[in-house]
PDB file of N, CA and C in Angstrom:
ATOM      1  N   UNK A   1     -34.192  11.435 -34.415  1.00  0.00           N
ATOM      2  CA  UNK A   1     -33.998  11.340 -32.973  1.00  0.00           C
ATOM      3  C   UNK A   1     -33.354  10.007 -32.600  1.00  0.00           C
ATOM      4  N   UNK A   2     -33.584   9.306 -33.073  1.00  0.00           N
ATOM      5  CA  UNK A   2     -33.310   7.678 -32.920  1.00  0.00           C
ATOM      6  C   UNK A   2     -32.163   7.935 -33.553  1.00  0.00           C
ATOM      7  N   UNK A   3     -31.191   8.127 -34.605  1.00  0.00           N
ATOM      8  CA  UNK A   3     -29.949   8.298 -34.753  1.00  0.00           C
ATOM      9  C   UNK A   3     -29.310   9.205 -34.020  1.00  0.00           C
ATOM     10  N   UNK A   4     -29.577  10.263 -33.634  1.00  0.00           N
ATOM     11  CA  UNK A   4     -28.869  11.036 -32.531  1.00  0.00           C
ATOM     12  C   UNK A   4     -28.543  10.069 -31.457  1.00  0.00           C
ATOM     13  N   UNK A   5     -29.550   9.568 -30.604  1.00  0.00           N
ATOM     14  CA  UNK A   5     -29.302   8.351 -29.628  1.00  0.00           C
ATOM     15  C   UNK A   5     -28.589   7.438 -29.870  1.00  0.00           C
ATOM     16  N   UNK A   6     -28.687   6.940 -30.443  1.00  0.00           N
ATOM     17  CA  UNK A   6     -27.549   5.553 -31.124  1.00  0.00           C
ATOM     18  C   UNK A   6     -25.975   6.358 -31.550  1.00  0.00           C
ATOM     19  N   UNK A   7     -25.902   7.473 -32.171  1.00  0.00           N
ATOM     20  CA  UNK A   7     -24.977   8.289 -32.119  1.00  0.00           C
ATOM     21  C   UNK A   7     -24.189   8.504 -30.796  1.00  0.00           C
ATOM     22  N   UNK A   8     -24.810   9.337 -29.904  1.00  0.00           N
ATOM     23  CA  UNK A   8     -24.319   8.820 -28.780  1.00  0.00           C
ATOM     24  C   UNK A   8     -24.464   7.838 -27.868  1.00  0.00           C
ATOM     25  N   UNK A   9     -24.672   7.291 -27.841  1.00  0.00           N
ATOM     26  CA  UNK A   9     -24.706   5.677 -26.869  1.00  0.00           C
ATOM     27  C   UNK A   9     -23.050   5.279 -27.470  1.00  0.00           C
ATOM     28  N   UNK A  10     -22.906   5.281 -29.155  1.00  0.00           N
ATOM     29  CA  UNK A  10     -21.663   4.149 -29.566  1.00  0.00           C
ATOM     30  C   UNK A  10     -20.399   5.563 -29.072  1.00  0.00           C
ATOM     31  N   UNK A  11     -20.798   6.938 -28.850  1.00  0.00           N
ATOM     32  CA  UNK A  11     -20.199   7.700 -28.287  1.00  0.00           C
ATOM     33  C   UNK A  11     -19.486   7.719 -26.901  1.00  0.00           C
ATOM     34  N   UNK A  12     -20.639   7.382 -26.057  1.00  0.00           N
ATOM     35  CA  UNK A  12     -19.878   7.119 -24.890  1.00  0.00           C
ATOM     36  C   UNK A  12     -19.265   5.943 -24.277  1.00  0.00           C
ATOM     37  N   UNK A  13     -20.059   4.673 -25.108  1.00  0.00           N
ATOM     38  CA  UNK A  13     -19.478   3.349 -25.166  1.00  0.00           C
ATOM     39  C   UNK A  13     -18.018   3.084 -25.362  1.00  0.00           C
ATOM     40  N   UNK A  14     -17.651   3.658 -26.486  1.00  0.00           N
ATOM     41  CA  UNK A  14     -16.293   3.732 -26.879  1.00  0.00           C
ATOM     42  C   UNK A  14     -15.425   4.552 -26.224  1.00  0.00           C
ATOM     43  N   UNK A  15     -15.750   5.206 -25.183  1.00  0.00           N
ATOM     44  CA  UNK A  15     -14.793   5.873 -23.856  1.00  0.00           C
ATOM     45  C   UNK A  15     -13.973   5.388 -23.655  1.00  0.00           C
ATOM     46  N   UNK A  16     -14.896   3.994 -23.418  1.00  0.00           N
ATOM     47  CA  UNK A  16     -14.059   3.112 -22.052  1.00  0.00           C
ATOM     48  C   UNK A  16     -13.020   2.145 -22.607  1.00  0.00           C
ATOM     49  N   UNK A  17     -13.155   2.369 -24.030  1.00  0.00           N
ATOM     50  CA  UNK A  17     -12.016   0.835 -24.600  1.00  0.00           C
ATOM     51  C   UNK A  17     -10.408   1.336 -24.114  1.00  0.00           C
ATOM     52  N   UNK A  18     -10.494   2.933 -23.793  1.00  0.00           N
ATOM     53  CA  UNK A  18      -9.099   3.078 -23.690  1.00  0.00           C
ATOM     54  C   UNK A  18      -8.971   3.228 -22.073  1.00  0.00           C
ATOM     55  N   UNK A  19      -9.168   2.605 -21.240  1.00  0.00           N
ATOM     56  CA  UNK A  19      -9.171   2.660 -19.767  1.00  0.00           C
ATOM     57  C   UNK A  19      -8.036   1.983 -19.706  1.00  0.00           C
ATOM     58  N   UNK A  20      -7.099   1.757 -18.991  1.00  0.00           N
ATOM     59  CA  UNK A  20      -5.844   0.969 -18.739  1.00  0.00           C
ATOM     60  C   UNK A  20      -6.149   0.255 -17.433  1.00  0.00           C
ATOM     61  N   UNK A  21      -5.864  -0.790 -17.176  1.00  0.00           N
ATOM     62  CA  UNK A  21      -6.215  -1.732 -16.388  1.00  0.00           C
ATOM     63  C   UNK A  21      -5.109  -1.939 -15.273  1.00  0.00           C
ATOM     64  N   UNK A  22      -5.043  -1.581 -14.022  1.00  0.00           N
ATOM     65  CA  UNK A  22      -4.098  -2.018 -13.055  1.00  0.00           C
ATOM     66  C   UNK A  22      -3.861  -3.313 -13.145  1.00  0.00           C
ATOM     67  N   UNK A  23      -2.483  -3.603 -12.823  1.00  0.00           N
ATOM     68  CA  UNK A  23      -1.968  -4.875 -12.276  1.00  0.00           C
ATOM     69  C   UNK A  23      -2.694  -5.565 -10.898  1.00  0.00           C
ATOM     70  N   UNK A  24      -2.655  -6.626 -10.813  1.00  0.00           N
ATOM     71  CA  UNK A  24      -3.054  -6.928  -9.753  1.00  0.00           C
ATOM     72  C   UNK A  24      -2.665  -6.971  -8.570  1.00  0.00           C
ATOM     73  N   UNK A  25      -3.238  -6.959  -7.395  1.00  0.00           N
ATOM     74  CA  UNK A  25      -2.140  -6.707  -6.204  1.00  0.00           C
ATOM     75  C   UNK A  25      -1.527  -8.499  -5.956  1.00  0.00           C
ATOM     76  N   UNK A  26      -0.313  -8.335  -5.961  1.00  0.00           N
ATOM     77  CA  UNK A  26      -0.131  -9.489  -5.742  1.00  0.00           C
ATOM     78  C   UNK A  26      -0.269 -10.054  -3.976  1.00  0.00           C
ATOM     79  N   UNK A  27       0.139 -11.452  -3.298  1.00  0.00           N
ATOM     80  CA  UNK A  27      -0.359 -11.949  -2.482  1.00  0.00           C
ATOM     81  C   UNK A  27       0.682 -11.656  -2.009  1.00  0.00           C
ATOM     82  N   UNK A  28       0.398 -11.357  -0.360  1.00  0.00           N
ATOM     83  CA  UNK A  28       1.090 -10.908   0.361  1.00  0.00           C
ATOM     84  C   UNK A  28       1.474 -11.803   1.454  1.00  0.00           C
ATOM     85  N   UNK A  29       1.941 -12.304   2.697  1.00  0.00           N
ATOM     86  CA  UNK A  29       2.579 -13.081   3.532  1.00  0.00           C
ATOM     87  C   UNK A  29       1.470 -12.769   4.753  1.00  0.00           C
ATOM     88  N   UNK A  30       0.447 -13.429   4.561  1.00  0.00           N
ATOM     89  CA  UNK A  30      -0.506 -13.586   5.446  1.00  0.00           C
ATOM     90  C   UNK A  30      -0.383 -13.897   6.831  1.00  0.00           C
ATOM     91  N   UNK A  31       1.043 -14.491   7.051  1.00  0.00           N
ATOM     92  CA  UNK A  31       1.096 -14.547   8.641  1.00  0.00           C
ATOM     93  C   UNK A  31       1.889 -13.677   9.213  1.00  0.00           C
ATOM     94  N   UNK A  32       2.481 -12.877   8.282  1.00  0.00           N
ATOM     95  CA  UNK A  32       3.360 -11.561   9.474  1.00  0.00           C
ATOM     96  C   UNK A  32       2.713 -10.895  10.187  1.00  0.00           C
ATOM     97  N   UNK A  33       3.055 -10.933  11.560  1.00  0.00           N
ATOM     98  CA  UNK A  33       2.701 -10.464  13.038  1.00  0.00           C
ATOM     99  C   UNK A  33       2.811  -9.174  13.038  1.00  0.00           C
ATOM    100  N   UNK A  34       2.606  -7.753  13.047  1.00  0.00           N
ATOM    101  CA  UNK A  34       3.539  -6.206  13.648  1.00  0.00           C
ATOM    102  C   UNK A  34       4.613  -6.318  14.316  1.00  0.00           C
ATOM    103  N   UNK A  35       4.352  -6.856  15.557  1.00  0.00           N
ATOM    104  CA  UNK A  35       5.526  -7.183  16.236  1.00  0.00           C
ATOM    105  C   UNK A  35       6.464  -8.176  16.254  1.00  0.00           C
ATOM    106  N   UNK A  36       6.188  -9.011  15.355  1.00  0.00           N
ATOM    107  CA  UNK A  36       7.603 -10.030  15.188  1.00  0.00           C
ATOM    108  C   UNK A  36       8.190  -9.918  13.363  1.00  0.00           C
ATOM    109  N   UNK A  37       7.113  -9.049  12.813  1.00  0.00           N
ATOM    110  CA  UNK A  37       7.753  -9.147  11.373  1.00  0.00           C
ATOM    111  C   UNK A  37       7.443  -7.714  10.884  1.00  0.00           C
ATOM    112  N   UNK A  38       6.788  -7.402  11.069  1.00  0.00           N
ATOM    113  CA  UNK A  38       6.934  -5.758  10.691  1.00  0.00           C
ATOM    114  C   UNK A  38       7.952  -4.680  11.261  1.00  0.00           C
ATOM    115  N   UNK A  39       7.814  -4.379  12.610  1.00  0.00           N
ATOM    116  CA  UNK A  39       8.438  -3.817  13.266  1.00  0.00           C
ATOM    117  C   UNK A  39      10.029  -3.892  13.270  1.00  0.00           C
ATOM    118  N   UNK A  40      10.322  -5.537  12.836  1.00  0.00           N
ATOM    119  CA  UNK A  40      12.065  -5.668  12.761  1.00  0.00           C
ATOM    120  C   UNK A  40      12.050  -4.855  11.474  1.00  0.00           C
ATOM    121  N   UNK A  41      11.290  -5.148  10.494  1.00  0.00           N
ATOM    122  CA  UNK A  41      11.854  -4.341   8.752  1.00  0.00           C
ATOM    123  C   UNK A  41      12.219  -2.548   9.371  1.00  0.00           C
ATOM    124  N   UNK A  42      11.328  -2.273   9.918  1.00  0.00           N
ATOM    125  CA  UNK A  42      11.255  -0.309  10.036  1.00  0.00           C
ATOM    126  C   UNK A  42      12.511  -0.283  10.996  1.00  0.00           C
ATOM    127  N   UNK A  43      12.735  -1.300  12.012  1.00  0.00           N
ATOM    128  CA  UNK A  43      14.337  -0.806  12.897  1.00  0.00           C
ATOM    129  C   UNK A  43      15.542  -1.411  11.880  1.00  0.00           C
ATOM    130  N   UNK A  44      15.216  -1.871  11.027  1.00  0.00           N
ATOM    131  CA  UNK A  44      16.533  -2.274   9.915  1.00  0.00           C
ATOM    132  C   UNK A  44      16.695  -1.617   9.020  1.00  0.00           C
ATOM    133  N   UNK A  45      15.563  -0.934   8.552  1.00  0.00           N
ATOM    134  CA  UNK A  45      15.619  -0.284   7.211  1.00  0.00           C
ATOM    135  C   UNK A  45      15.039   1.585   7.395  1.00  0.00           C
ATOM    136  N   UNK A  46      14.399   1.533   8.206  1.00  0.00           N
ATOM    137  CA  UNK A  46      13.598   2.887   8.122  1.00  0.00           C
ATOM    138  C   UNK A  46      14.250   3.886   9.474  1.00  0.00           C
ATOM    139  N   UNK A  47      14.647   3.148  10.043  1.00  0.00           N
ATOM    140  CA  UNK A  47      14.289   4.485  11.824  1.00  0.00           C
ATOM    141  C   UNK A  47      15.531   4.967  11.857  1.00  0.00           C
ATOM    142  N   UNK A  48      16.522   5.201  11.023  1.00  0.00           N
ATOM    143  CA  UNK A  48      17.899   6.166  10.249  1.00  0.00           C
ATOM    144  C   UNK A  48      17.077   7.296  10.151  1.00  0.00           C
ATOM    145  N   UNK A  49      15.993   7.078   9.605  1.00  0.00           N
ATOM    146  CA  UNK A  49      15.136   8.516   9.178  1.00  0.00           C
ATOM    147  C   UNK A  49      14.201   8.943   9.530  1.00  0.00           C
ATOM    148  N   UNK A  50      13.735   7.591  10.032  1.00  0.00           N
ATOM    149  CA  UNK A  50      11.875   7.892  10.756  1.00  0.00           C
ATOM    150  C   UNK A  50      11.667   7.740  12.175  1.00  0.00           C
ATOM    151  N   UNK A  51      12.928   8.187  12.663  1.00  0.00           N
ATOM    152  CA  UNK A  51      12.710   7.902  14.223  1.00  0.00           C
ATOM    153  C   UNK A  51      12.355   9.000  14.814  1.00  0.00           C
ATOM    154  N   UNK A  52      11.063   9.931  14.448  1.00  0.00           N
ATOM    155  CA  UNK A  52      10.564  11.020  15.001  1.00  0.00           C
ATOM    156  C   UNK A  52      10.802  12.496  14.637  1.00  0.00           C
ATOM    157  N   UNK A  53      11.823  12.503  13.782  1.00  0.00           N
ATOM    158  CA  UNK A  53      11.933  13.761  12.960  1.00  0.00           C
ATOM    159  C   UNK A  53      11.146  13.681  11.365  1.00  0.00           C
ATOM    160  N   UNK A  54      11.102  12.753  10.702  1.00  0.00           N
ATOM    161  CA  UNK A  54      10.435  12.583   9.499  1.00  0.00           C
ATOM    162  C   UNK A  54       8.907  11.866   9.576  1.00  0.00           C
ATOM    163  N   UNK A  55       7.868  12.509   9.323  1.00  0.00           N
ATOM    164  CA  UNK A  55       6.786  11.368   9.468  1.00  0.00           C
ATOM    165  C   UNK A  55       7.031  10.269   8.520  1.00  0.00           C
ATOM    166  N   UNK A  56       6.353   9.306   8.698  1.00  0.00           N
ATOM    167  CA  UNK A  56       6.105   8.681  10.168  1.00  0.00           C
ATOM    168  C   UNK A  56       6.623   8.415  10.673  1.00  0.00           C
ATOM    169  N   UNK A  57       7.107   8.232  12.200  1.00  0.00           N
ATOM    170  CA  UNK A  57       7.602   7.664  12.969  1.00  0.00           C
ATOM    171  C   UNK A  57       7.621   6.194  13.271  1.00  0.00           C
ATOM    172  N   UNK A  58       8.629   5.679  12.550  1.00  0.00           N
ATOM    173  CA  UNK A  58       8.200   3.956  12.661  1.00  0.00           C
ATOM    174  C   UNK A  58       9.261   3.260  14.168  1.00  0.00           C
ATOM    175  N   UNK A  59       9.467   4.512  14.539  1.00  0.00           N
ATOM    176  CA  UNK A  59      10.015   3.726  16.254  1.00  0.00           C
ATOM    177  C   UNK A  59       9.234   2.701  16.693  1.00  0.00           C
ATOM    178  N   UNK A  60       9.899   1.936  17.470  1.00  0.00           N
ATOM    179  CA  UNK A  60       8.913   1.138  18.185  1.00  0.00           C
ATOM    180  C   UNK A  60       8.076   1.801  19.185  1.00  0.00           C
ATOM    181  N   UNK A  61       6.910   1.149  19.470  1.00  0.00           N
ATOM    182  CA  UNK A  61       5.944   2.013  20.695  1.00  0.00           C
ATOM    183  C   UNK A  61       5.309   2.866  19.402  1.00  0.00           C
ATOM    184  N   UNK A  62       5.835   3.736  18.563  1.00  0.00           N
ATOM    185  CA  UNK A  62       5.069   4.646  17.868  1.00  0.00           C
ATOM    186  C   UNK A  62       4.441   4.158  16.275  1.00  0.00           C
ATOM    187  N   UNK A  63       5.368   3.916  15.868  1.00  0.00           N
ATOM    188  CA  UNK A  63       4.871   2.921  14.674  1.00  0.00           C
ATOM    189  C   UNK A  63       3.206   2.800  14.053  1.00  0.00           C
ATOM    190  N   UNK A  64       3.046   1.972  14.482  1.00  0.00           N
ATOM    191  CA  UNK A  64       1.922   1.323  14.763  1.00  0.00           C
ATOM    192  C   UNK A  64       0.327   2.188  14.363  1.00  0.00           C
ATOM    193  N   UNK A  65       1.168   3.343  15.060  1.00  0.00           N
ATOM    194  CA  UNK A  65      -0.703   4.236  15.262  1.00  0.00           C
ATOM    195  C   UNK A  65      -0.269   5.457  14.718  1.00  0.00           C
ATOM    196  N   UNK A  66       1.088   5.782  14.493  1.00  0.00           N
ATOM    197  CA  UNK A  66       1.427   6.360  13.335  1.00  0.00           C
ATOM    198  C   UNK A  66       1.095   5.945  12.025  1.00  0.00           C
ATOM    199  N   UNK A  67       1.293   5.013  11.764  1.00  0.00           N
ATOM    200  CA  UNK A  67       1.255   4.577  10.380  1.00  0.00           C
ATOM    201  C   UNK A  67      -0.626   4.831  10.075  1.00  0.00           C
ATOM    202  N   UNK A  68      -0.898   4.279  11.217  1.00  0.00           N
ATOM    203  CA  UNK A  68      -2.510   4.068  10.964  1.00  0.00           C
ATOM    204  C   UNK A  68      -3.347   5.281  10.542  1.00  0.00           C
ATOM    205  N   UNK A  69      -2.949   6.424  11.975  1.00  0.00           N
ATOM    206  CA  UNK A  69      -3.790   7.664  12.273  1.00  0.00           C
ATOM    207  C   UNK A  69      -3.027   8.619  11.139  1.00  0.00           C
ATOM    208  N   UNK A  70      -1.816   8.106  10.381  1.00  0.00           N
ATOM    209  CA  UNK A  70      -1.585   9.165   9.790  1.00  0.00           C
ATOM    210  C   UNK A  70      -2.315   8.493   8.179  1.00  0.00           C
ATOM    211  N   UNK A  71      -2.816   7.080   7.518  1.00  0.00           N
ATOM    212  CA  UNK A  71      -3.451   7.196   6.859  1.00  0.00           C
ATOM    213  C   UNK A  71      -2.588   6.858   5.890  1.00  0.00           C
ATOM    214  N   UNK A  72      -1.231   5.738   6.259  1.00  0.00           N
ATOM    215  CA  UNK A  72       0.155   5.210   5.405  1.00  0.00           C
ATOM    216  C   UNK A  72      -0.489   3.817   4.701  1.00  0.00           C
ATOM    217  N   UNK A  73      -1.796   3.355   5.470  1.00  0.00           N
ATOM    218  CA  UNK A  73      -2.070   1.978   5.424  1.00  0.00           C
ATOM    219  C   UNK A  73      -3.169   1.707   4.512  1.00  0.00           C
ATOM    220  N   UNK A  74      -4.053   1.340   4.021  1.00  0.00           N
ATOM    221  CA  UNK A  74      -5.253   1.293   3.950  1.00  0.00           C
ATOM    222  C   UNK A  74      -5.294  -0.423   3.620  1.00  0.00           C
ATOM    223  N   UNK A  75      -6.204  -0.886   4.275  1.00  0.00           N
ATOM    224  CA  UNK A  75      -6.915  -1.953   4.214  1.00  0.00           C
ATOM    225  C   UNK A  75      -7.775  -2.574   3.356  1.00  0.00           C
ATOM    226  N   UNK A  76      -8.600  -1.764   3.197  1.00  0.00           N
ATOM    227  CA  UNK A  76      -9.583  -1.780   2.152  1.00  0.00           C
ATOM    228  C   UNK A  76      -8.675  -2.206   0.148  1.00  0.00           C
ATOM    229  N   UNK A  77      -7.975  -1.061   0.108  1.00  0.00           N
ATOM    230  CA  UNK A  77      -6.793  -1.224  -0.613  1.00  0.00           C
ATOM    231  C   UNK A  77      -5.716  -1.458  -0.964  1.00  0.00           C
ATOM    232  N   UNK A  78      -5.280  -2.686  -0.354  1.00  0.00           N
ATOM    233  CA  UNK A  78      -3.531  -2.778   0.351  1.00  0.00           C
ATOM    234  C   UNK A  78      -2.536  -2.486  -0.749  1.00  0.00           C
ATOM    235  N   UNK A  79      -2.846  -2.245  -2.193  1.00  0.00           N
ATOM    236  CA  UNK A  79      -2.068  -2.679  -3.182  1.00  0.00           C
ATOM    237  C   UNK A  79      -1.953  -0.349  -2.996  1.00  0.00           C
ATOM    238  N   UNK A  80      -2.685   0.062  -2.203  1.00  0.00           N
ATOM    239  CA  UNK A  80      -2.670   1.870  -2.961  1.00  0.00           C
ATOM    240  C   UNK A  80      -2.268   2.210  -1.488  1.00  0.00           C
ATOM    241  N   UNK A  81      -1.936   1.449  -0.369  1.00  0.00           N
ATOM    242  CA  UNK A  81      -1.227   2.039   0.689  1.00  0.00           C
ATOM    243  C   UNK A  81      -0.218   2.586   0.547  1.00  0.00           C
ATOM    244  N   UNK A  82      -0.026   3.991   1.315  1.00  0.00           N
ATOM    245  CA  UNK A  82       1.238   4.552   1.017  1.00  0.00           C
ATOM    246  C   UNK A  82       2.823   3.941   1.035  1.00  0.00           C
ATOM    247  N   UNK A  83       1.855   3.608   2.643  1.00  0.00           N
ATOM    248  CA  UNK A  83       3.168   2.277   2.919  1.00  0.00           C
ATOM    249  C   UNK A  83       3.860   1.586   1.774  1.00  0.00           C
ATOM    250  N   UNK A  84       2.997   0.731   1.321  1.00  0.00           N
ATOM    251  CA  UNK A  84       3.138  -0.461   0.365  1.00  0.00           C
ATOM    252  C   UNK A  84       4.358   0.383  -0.653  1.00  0.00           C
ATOM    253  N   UNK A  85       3.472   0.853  -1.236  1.00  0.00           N
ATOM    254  CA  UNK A  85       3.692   2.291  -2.228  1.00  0.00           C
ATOM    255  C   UNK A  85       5.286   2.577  -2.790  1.00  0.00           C
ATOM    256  N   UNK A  86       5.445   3.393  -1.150  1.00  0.00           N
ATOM    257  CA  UNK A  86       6.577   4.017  -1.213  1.00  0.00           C
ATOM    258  C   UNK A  86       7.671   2.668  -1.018  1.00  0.00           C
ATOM    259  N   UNK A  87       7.912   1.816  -0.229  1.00  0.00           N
ATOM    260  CA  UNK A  87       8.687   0.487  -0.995  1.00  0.00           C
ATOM    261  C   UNK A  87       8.803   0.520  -3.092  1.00  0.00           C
ATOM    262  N   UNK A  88       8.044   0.623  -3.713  1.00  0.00           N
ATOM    263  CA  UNK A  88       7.738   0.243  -5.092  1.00  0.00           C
ATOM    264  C   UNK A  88       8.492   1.834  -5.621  1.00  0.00           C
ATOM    265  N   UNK A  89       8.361   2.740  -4.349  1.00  0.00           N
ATOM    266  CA  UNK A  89       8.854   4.278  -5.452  1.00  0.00           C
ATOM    267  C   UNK A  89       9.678   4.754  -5.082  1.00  0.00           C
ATOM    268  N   UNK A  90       9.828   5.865  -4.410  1.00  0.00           N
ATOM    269  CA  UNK A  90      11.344   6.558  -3.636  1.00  0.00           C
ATOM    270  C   UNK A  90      12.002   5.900  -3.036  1.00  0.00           C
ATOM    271  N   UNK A  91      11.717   4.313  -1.795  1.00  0.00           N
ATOM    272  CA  UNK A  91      12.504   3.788  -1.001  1.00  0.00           C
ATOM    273  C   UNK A  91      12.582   2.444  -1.778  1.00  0.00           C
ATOM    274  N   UNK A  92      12.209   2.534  -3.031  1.00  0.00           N
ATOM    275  CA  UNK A  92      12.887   0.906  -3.526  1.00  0.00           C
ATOM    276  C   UNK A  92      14.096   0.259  -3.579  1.00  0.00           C
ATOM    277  N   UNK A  93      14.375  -0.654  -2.817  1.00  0.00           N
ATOM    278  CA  UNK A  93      15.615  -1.463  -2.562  1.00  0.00           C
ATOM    279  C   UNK A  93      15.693  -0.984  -1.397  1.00  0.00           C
ATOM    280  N   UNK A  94      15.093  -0.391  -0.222  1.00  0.00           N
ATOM    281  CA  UNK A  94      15.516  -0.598   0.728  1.00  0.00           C
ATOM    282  C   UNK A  94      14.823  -1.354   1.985  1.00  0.00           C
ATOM    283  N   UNK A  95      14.595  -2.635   1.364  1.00  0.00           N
ATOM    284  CA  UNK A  95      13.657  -3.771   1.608  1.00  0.00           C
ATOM    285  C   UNK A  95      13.624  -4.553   0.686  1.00  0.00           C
ATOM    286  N   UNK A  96      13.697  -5.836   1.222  1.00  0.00           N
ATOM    287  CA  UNK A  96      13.847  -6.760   0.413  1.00  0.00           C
ATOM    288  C   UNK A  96      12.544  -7.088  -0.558  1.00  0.00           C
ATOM    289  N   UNK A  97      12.864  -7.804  -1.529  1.00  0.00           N
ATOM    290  CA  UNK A  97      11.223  -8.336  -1.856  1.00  0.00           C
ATOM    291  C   UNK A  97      10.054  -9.136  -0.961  1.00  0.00           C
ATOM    292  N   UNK A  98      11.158  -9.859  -0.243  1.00  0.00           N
ATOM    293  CA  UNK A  98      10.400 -10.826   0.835  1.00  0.00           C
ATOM    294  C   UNK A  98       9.747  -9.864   1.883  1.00  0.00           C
ATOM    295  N   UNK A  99      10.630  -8.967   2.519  1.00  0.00           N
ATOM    296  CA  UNK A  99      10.142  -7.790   3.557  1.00  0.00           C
ATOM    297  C   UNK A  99       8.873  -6.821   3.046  1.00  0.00           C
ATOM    298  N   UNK A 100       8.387  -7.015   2.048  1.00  0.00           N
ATOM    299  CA  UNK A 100       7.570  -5.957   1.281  1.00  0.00           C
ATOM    300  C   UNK A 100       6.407  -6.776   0.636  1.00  0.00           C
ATOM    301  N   UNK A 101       6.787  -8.086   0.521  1.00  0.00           N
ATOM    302  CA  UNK A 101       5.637  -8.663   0.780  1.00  0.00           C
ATOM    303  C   UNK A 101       4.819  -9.135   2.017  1.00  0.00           C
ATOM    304  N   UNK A 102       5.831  -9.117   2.963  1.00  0.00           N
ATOM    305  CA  UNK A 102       5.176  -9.463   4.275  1.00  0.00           C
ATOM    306  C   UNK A 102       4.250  -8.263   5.161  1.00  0.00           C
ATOM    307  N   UNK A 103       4.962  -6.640   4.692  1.00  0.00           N
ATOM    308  CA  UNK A 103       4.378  -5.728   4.987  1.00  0.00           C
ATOM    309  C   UNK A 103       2.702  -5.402   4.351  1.00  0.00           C
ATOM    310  N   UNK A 104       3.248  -6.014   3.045  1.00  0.00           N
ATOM    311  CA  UNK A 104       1.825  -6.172   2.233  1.00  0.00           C
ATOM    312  C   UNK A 104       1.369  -6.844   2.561  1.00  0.00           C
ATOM    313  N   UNK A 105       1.339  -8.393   3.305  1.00  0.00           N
ATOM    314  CA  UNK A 105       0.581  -9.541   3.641  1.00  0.00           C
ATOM    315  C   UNK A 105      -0.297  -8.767   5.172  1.00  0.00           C
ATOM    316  N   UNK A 106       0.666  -8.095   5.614  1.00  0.00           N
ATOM    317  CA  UNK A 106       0.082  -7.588   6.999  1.00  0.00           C
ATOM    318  C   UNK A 106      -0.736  -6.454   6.755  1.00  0.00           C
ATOM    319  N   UNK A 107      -0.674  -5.548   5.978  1.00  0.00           N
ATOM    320  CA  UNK A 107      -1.881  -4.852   5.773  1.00  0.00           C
ATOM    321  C   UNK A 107      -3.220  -5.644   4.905  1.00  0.00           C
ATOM    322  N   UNK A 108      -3.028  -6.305   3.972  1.00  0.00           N
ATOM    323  CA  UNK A 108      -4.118  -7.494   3.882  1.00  0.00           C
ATOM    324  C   UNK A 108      -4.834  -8.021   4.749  1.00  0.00           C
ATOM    325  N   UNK A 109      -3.900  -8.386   5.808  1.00  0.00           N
ATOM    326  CA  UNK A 109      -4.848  -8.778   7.083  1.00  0.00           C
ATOM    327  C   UNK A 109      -5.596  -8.358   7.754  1.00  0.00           C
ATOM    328  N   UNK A 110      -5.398  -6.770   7.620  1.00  0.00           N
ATOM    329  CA  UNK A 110      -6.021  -5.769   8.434  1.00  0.00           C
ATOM    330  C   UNK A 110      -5.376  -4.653   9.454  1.00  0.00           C
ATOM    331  N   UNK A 111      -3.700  -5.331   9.287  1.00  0.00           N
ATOM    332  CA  UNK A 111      -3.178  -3.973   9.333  1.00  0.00           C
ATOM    333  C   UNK A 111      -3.033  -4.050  10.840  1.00  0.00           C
ATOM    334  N   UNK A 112      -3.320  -5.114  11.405  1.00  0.00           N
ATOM    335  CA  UNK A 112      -3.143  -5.276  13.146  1.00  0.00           C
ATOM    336  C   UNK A 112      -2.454  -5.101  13.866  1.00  0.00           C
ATOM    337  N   UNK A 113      -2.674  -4.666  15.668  1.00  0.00           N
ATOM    338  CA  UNK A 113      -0.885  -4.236  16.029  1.00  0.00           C
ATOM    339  C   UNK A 113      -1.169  -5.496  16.804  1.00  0.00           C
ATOM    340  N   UNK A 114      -0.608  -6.219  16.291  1.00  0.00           N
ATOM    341  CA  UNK A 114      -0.295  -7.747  17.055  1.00  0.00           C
ATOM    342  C   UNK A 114       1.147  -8.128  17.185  1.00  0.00           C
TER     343      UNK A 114
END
């Protein structure tokens, strides 16, 4: 009985050696505002496409509580926001590195419509 146990214990122990480890989220631009640094990136880069026919709507006035209520953002996780995200996957390069960290710095913060 005592080798069965020890049998599995080094059984399930050894699961975990092959887990792969995320990168870290890197640091984001802690003082971008919504309205003085977010909002210019989505009318430069995004509202060709997202001005109310494609969700989300990153118009101005709509933006904001789009992004939120539709669940683009998360706070808790800024590095697994969709937002963030989709910069890094389908829309890469269309934002700078600097613009994509500041979007990331602003959901770090909490994602505020300030």
């Amino acid at each position: 009985m005592i080798l069965l146990t020890g049998s599995i214990i080094l059984i399930l122990a050894g699961c975990t050696k092959y887990v792969i480890p995320t990168p870290p989220c890197p640091e984001g631009d802690m003082t971008a505002t919504f309205a003085a640094d977010i909002q210019p990136i989505f009318n430069k880069n995004c509202i060709a496409c997202h001005s109310g026919n494609q969700s989300p709507d990153l118009s101005e006035g709509w933006s904001h509580e789009e992004l939120i209520d539709g669940g683009f953002v998360d706070t808790d996780f800024p590095c697994e926001s969709i937002l963030y995200q989709k910069f890094s996957d389908t829309h890469d390069g269309r934002a700078t590195e600097e613009e994509v960290l500041m979007i990331l710095g602003w959901i770090q913060n909490g994602a505020q419509d300030n």
